[in-house]
Protein backbone atom coordinates (compact mmCIF):
# COMPACT_ATOMS: atom_id res chain seq x y z
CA UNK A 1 -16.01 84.87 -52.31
CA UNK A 2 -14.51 82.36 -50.22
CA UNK A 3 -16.89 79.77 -48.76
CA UNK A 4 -17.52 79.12 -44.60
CA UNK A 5 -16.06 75.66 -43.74
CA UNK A 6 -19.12 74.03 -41.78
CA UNK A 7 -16.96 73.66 -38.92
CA UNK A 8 -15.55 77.12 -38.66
CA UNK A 9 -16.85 79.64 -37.17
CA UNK A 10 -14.67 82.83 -38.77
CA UNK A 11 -13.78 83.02 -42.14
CA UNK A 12 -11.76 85.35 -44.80
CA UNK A 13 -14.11 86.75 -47.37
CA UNK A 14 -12.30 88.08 -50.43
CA UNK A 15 -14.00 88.95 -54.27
CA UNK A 16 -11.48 88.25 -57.19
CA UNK A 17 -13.11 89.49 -60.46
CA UNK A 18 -14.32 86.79 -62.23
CA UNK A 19 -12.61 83.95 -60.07
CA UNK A 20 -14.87 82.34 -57.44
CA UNK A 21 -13.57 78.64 -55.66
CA UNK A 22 -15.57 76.25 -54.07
CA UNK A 23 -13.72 73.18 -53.08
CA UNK A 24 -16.46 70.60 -53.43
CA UNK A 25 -14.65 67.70 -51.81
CA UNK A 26 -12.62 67.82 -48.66
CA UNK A 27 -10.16 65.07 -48.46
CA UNK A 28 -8.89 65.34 -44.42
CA UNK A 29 -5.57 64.18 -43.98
CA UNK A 30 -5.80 62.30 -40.62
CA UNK A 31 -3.56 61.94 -37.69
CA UNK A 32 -2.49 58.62 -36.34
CA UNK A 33 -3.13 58.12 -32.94
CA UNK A 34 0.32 56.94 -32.44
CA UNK A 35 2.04 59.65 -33.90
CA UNK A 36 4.00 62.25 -31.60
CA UNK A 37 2.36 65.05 -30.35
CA UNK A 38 4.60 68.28 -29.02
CA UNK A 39 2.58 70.91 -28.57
CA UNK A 40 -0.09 71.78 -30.24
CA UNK A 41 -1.35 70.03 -34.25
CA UNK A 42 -4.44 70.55 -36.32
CA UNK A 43 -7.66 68.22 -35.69
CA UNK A 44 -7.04 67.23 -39.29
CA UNK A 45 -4.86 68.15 -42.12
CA UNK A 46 -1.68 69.85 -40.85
CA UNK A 47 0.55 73.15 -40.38
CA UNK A 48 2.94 73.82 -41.82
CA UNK A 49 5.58 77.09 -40.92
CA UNK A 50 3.98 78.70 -38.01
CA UNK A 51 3.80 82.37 -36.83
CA UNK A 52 2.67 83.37 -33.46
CA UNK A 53 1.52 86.88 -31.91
CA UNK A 54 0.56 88.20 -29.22
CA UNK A 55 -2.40 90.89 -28.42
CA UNK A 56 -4.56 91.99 -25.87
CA UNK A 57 -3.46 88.94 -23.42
CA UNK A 58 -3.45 86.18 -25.55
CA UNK A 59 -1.52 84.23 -28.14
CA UNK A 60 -2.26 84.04 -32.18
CA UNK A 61 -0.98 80.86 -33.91
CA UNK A 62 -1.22 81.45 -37.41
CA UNK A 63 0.25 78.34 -40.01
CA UNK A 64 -0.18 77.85 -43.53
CA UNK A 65 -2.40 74.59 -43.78
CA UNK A 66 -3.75 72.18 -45.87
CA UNK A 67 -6.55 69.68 -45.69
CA UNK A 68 -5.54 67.58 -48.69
CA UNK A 69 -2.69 65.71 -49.95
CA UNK A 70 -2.16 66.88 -54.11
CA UNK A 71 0.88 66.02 -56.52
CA UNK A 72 1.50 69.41 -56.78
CA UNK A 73 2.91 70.45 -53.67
CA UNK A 74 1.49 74.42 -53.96
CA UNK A 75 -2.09 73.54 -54.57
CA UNK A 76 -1.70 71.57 -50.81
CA UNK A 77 -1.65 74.98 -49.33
CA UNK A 78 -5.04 77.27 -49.75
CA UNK A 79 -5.70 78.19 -46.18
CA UNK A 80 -4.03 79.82 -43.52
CA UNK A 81 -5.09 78.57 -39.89
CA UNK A 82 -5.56 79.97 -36.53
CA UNK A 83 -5.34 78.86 -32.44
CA UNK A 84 -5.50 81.21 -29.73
CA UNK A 85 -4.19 80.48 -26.62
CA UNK A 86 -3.83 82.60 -23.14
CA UNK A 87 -1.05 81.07 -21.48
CA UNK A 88 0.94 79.98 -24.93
CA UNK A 89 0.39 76.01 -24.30
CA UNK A 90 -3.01 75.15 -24.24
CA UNK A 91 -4.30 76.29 -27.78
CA UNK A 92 -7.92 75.98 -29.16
CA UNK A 93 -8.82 75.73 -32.92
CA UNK A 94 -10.11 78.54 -34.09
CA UNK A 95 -9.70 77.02 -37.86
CA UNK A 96 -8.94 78.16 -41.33
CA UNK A 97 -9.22 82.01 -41.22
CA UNK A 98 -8.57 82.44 -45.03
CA UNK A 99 -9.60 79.07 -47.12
CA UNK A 100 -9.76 77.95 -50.45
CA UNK A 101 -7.27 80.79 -51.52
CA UNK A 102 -7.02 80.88 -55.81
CA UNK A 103 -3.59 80.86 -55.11
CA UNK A 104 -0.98 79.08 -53.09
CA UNK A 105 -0.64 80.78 -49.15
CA UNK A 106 3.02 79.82 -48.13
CA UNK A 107 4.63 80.73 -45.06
CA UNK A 108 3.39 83.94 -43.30
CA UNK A 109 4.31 86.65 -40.84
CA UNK A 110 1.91 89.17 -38.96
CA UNK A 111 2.38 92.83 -37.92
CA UNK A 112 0.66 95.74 -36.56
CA UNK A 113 0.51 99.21 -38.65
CA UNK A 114 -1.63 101.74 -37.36
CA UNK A 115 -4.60 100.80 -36.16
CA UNK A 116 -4.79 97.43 -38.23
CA UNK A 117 -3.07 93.93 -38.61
CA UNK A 118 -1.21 93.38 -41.45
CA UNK A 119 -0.29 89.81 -42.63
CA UNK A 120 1.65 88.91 -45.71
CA UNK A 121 2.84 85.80 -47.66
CA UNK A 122 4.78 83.93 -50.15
CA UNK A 123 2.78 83.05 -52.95
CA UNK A 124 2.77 82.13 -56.80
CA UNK A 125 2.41 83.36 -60.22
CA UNK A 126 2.34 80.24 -61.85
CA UNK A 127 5.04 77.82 -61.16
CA UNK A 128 7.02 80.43 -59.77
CA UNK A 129 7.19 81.67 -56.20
CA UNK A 130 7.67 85.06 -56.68
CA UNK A 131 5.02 87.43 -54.60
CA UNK A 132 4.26 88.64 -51.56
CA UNK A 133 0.20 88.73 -50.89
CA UNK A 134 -0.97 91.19 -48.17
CA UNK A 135 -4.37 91.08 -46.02
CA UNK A 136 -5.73 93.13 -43.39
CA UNK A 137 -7.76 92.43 -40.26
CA UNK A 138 -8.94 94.35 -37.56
CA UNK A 139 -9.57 91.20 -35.07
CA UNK A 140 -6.55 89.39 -36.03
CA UNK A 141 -9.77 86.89 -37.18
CA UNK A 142 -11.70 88.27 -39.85
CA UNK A 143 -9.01 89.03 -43.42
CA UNK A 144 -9.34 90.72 -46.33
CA UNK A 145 -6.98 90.61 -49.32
CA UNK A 146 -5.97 93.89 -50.48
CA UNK A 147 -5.48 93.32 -53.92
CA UNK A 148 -2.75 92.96 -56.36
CA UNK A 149 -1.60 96.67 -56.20
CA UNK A 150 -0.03 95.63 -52.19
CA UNK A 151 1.36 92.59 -53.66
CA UNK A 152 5.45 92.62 -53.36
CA UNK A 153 7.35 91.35 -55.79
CA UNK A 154 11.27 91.34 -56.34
CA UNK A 155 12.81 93.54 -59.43
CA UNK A 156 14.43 90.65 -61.00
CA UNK A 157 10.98 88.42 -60.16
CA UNK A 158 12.65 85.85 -58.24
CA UNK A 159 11.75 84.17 -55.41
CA UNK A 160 10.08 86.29 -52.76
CA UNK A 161 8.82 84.50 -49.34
CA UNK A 162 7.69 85.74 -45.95
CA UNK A 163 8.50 88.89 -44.64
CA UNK A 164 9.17 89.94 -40.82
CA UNK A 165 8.30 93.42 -40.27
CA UNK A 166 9.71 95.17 -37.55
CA UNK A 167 9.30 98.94 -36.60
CA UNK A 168 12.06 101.72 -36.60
CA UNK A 169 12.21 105.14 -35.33
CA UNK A 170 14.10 106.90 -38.15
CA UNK A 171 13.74 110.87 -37.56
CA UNK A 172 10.56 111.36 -35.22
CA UNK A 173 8.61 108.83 -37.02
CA UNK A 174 7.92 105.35 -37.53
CA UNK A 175 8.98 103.50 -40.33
CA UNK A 176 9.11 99.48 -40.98
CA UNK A 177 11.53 97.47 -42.32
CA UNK A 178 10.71 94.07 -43.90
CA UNK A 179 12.93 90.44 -43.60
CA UNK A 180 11.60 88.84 -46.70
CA UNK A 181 13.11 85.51 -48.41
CA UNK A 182 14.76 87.48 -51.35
CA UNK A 183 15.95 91.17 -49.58
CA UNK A 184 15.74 93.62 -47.42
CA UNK A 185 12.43 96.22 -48.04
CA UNK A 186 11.42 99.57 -46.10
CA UNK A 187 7.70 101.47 -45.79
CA UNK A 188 6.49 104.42 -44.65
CA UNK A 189 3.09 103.37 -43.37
CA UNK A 190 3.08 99.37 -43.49
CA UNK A 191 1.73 99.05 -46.58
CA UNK A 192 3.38 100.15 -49.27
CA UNK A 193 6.88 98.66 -49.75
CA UNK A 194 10.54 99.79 -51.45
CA UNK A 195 12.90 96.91 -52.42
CA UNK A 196 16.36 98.06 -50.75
CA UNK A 197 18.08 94.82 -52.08
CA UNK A 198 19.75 91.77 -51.25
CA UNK A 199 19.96 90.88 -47.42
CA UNK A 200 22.70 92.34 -46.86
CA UNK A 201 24.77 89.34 -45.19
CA UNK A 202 28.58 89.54 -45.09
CA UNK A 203 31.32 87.27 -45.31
CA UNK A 204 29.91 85.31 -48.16
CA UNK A 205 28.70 81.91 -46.40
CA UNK A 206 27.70 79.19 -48.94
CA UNK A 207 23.95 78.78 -47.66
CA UNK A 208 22.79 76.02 -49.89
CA UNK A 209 19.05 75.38 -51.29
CA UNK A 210 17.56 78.25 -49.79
CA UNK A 211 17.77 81.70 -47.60
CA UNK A 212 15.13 82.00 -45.23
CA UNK A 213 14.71 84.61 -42.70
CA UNK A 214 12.83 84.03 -39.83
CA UNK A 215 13.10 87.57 -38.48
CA UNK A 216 15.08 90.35 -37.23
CA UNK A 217 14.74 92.17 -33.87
CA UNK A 218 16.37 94.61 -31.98
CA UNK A 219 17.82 93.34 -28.78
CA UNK A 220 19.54 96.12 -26.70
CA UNK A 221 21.45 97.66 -29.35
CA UNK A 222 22.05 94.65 -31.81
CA UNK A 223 19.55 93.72 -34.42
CA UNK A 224 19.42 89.88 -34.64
CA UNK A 225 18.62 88.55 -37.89
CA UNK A 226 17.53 84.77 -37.89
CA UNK A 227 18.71 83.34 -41.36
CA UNK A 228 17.39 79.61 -42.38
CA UNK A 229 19.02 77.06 -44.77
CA UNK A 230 21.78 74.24 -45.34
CA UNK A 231 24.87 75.13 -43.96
CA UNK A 232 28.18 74.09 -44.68
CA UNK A 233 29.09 71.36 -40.91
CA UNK A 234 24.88 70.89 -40.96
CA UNK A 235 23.90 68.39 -43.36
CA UNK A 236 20.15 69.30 -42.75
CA UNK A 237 18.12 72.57 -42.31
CA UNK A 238 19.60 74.98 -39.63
CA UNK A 239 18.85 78.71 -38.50
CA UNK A 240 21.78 80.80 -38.13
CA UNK A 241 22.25 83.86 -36.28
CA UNK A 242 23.25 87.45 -38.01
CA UNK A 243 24.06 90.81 -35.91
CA UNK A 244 23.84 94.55 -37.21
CA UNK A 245 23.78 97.19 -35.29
CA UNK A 246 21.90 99.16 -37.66
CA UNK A 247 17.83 97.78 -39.58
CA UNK A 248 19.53 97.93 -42.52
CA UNK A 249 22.83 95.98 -41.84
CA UNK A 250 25.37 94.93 -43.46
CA UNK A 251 24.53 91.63 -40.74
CA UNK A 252 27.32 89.60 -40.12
CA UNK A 253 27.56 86.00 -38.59
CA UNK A 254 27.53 85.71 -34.88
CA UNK A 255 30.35 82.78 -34.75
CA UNK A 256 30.49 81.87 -31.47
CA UNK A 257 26.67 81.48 -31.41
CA UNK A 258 26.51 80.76 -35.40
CA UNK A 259 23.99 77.89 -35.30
CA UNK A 260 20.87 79.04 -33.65
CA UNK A 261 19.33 75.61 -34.49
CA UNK A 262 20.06 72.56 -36.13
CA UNK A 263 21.46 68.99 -36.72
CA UNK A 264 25.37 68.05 -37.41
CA UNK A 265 24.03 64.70 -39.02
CA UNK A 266 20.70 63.27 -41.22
CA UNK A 267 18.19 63.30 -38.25
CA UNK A 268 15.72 66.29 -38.88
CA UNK A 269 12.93 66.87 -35.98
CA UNK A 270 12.71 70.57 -35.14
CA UNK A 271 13.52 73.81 -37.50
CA UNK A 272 12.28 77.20 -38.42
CA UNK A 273 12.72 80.23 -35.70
CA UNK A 274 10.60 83.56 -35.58
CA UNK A 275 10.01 86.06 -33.00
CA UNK A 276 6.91 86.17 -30.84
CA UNK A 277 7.04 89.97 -29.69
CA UNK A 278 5.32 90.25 -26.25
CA UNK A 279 5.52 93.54 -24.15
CA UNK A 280 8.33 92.54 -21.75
CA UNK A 281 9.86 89.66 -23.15
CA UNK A 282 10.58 88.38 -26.69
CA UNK A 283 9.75 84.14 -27.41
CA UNK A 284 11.02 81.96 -30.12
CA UNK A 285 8.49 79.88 -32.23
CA UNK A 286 9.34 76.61 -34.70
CA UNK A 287 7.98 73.57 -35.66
CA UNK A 288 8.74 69.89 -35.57
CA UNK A 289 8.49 67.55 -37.89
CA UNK A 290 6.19 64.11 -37.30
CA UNK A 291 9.01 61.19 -37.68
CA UNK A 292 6.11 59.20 -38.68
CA UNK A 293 4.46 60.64 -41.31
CA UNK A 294 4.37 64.31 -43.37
CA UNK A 295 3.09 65.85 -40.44
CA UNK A 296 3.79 69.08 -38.93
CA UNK A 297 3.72 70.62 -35.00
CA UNK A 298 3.49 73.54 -33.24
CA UNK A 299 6.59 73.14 -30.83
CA UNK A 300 6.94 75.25 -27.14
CA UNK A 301 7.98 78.74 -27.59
CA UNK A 302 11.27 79.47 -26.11
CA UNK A 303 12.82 82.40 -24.64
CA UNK A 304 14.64 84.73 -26.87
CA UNK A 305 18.11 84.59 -24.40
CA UNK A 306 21.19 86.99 -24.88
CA UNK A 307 23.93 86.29 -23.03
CA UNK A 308 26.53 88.73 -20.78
CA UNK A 309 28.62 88.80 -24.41
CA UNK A 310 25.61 89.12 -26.48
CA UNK A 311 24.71 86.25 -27.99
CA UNK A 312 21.64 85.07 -28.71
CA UNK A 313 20.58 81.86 -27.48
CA UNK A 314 17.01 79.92 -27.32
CA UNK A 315 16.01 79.42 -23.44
CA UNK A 316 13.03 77.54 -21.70
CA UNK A 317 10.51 80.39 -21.41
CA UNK A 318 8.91 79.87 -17.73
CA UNK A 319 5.65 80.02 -19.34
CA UNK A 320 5.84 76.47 -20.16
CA UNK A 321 5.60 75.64 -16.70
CA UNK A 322 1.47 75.39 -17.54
CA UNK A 323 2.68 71.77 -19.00
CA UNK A 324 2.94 70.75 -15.70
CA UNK A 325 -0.16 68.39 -14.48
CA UNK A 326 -0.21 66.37 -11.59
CA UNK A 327 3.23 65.17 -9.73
CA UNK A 328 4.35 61.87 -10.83
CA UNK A 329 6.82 59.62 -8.11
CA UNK A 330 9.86 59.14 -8.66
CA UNK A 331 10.98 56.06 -7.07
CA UNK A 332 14.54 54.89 -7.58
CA UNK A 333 14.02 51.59 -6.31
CA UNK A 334 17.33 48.84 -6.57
CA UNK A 335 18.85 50.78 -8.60
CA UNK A 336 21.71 48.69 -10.59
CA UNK A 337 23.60 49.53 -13.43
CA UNK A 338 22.20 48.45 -16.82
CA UNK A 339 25.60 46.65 -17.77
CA UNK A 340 28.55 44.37 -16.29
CA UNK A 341 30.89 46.70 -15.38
CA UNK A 342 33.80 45.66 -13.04
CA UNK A 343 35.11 48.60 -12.06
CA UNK A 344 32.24 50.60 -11.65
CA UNK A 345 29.90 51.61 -9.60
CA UNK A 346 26.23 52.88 -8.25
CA UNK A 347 25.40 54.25 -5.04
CA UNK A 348 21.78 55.58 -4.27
CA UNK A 349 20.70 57.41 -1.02
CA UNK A 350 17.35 59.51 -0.50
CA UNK A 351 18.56 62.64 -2.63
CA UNK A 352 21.13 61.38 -5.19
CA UNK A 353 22.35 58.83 -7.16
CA UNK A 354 26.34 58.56 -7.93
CA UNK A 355 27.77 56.49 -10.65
CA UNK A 356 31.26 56.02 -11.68
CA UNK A 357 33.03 55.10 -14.50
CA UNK A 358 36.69 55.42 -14.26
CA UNK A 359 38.71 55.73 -17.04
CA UNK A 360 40.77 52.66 -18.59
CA UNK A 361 44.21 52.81 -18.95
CA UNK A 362 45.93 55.10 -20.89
CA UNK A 363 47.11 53.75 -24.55
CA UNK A 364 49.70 56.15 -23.99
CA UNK A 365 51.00 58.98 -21.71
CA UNK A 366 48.68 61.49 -22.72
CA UNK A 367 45.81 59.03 -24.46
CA UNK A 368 43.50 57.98 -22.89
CA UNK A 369 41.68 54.45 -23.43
CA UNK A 370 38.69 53.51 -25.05
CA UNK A 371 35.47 55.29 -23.24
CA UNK A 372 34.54 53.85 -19.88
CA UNK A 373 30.76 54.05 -19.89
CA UNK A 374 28.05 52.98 -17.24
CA UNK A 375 24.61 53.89 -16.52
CA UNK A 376 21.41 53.48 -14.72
CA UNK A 377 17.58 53.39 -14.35
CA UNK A 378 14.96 54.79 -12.45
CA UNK A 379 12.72 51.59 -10.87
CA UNK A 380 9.52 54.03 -11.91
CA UNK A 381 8.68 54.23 -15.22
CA UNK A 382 6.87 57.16 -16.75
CA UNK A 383 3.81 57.38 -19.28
CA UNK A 384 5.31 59.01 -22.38
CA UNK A 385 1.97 58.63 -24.43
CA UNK A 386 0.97 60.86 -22.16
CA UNK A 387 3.71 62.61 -21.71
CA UNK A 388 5.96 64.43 -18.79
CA UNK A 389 8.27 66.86 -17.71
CA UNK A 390 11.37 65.79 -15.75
CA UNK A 391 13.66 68.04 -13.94
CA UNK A 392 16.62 67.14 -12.09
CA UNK A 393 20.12 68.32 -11.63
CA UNK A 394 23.89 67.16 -12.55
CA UNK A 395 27.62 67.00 -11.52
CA UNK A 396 30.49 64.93 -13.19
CA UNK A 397 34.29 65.30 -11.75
CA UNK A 398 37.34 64.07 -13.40
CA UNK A 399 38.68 60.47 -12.36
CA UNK A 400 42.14 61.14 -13.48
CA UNK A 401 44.44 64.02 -15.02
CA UNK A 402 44.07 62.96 -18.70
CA UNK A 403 40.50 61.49 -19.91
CA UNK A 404 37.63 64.26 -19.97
CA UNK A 405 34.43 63.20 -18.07
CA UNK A 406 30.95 63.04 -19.41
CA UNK A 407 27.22 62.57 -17.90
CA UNK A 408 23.98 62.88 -18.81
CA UNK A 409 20.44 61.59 -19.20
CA UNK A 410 18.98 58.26 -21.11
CA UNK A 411 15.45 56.66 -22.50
CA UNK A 412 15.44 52.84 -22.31
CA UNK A 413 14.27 51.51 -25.34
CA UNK A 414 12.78 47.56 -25.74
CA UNK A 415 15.61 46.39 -27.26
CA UNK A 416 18.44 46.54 -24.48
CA UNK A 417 19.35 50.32 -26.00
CA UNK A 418 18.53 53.81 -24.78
CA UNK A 419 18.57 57.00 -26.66
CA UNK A 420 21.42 58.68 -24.83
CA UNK A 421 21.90 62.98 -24.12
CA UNK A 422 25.61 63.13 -22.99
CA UNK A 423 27.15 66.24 -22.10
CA UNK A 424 31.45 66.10 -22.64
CA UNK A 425 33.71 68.58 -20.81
CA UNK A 426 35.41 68.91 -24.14
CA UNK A 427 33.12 71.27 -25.25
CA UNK A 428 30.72 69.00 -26.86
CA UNK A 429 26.92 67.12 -26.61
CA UNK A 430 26.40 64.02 -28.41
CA UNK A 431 22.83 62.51 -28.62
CA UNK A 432 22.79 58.92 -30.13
CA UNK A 433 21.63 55.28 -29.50
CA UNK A 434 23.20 53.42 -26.64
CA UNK A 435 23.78 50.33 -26.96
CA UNK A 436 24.08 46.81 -24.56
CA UNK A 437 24.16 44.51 -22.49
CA UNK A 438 27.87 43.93 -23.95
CA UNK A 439 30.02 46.91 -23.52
CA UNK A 440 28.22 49.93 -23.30
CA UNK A 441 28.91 51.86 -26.96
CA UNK A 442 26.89 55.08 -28.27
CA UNK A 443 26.42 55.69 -31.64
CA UNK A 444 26.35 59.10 -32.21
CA UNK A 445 23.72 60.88 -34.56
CA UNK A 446 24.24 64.56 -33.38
CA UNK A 447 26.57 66.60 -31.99
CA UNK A 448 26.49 70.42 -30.82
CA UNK A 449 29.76 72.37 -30.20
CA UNK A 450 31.95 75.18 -31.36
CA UNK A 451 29.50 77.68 -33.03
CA UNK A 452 26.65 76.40 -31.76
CA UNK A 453 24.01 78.35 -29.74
CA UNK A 454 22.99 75.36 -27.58
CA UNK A 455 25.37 74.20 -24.71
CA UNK A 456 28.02 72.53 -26.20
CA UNK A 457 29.12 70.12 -23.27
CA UNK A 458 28.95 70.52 -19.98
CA UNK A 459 31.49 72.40 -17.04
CA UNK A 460 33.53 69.80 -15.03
CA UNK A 461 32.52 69.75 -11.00
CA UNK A 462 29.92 72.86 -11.77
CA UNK A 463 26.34 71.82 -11.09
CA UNK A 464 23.82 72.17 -13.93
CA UNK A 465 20.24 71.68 -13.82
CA UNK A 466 18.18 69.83 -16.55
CA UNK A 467 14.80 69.83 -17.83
CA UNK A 468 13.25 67.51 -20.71
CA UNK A 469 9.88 67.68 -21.83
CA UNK A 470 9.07 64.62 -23.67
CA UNK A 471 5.84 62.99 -25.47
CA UNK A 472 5.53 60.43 -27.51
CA UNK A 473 8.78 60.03 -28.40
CA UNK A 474 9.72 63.14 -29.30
CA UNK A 475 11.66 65.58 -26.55
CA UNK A 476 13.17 68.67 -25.87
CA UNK A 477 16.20 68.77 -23.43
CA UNK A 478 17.64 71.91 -21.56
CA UNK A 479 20.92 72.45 -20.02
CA UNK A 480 20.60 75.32 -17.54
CA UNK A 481 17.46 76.64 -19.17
CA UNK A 482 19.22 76.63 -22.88
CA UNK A 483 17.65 74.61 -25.30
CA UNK A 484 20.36 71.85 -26.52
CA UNK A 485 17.97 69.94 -28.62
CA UNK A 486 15.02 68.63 -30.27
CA UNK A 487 14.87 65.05 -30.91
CA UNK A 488 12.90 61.67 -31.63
CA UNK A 489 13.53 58.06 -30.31
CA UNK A 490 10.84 54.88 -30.54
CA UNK A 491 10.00 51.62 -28.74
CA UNK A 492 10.64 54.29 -25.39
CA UNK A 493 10.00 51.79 -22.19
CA UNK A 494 9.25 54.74 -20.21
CA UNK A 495 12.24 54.42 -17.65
CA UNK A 496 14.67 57.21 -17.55
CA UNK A 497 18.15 57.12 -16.50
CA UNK A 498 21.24 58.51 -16.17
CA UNK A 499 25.10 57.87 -17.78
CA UNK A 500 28.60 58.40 -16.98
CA UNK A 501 31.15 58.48 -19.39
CA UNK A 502 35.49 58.06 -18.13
CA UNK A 503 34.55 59.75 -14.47
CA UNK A 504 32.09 60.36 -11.63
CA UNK A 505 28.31 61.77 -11.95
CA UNK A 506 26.33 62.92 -9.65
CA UNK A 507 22.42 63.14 -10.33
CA UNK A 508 19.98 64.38 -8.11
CA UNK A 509 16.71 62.32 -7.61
CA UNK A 510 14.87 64.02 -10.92
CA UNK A 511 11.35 65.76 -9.59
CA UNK A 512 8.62 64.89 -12.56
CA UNK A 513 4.98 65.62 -13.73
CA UNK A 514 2.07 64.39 -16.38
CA UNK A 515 1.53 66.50 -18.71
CA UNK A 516 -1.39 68.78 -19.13
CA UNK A 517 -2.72 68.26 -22.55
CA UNK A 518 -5.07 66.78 -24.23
């Protein structure tokens, strides 16, 4: 029977015959108080692959967890974990709801079937990861392993890993039909599973490493199937988008909106995506990794978006506005620009700051010179321990008939560089290190564009609005409520500005806020 952690109040309770674990000694992994902190992470130990739900008016967090750090990386991971939350920002431990498991608990998903919750999970025989585990609860709290005649494995006895569930009306009644890491099953009841086969994914993408859905769910009439894994342009973990219009597919890949999520270079902060089903909207969940250490974090949920052409997208869910404490000012001060420059410019007045940075001269009729880049500062800076959320609007026009304009938003850093978001009319976002006082050059280390879900550039002479939530060093940045990215940056200074790239931006003075969390 599983034992009651002293500083949990719930617990699983489960009998195996003949098999009872008691972990003796607790080893807590600790947090450094330096490390970032976007949105929500365990008191001690960590999460890992999250799954949130939503009943009755409030939020579930459920994560695989450990408390320990062990060569073996399976035995880390005997407990599954729990926050609650009623606004889906502020979260309070509930703690390990199932613990000292005598097996591995890899990542999970949760349903409802009947008048019970159902969760399942990959697990191991052995070495091998190659079952699915089911429990039941009737709290969403209290779980109870239903033996090994639920568990799910695949015919060949492969690998097997979470499964999204999803319910179907197939002639009068409901049925389910299960996303797993492995294939596509179907149930009558919940509970009782049929392998169907392979997911059913056309055109024969190399995914390398692994194939990892993160759920399927009918939007209008198109089933979108998250897929994640290594891509071929995504040198790094990346969810991809499939469509069906059927549970059972074949899904194909949504191209213009292939890449959900993900990085074109070697810089890894945010992955995963799963549904968070509420009754008149559906969210996004994922996770982001600690730069600093093998850490793991609950990030914001985002809006599940589809566009006018159907395409799914992740969006700033409104519900996020609860990270909004007290107003911080936003003085602009003397504003200058950050770099010699002589033939640009900065002009401030009480709504707007305009910077200009024409293009050089063409290296030939129709190419255009090296990039012209200048850039700014707000006087005030902010307290990203802390942490904020900034909103603001942008414009950039063309200079000349040839170059394409870009603008966007930067993060001093201490050493005369700033981690730099620009949006190209090309078609394209680049985030990178900027770096001065010499001629202004980014470095790019990312870059969203065709096939990408997140905006890949930005319109020229169209206003867009902006919104980054940042803490400790790591941020999230909208474009027009659309997620473009999750990333990190160090030595921040606090001060925010803004760039122009070959042409003229147009920035509006940015309205900001302290962050309400712990």
């Amino acid at each position: 029977m599983f034992n009651r952690h002293a500083h949990t109040k719930t617990c699983a309770r489960i009998v195996f015959p003949a098999l009872v674990v008691w972990w003796v000694v607790l080893l807590a992994v600790t947090i450094p108080g330096n490390a970032p902190a976007l949105l929500y992470r365990t008191p001690e130990g960590t999460l890992k692959d999250n799954c949130v739900v939503w009943h009755d008016g409030a939020f579930y967090l459920f994560a695989m967890y450990r408390r320990e750090e062990k060569p073996r990386d399976q035995d880390q991971w005997r407990h599954v974990w729990l926050a609650t939350s009623t606004d889906g920002v502020h979260w309070k431990d509930v703690g390990p709801v199932i613990q000292d498991a005598p097996f591995g608990i890899y990542a999970m998903r949760v349903w409802k079937a009947g008048d019970r919750f159902l969760m399942n999970h990959g697990s191991f025989t052995g070495e091998a990861q190659d079952v699915l585990r089911l429990w039941e609860s009737r709290d969403l709290v209290h779980w109870n392993y239903l033996g090994p005649e639920y568990d799910i494995r695949r015919p060949d006895g492969q690998r097997i890993d979470h499964m999204d569930v999803i319910p179907v009306e197939e002639a009068g009644k409901t049925v389910y039909y299960g996303y797993a890491v492995g294939g596509i099953l179907r149930s009558e009841d919940g509970l009782k599973w049929t392998w169907l086969g392979e997911l059913p994914l056309t055109d024969n993408i190399p995914i390398r490493v692994v194939q990892e859905p993160g759920g399927c769910q009918r939007i209008g009439d198109t089933y979108y199937l998250l897929v994640g894994g290594f891509y071929p342009g995504s040198f790094e973990y990346a969810t991809a988008t499939y469509i069906s219009e059927t549970p059972a597919g074949p899904f194909r890949p949504d191209y213009p909106a292939f890449r959900l999520n993900g990085y074109s270079g070697r810089e890894l902060v945010a992955l995963w995506a799963g549904y968070c089903r509420l009754p008149d909207a559906v969210l996004l969940s994922n996770y982001m990794l600690d730069p600093g250490g093998r850490f793991w974090w609950h990030a914001p949920l985002k809006r599940a978006v589809v566009d006018d052409a159907g395409h799914l997208r992740m969006g700033y869910w409104d519900g996020n506005d609860a990270l909004k404490g007290a107003a911080l000012p936003c003085e602009t001060g003397p504003v200058q620009l950050a770099s010699s420059c002589s033939d640009c410019d900065v002009a401030v007045d009480d709504a707007q700051i305009t910077i200009a940075a024409p293009p050089r001269p063409h290296v030939r009729w129709i190419t255009p010179g090296k990039p012209n880049i200048a850039h700014a500062f707000l006087d005030t800076p902010f307290d990203l321990d802390a942490g904020c959320v900034v909103e603001g609007a942008l414009k950039v026009t063309a200079m000349d008939s040839i170059a394409f304009p870009a603008a966007g938003i930067c993060l001093e850093q201490h050493d005369q560089t700033a981690t730099a978001i620009l949006f190209g009319t090309w078609g394209q976002t680049e985030i990178g290190t900027l770096h001065w006082p010499e001629e202004p050059k980014l470095e790019v280390a990312d870059s969203t564009g065709v096939g990408c879900a997140p905006p890949a550039g930005m319109p020229v002479g169209e206003p867009c609005t902006f919104r980054l939530l940042i803490r400790k060093g790591i941020f999230e940045i909208y474009l027009n409520d659309l997620l473009v990215q999750t990333f990190a940056s160090e030595n921040l200074t606090g001060r925010i500005g803004f760039l122009v790239q070959d042409g003229q931006g147009v920035f509006n003075i940015p309205s900001a806020w302290k962050m309400d969390l712990p």
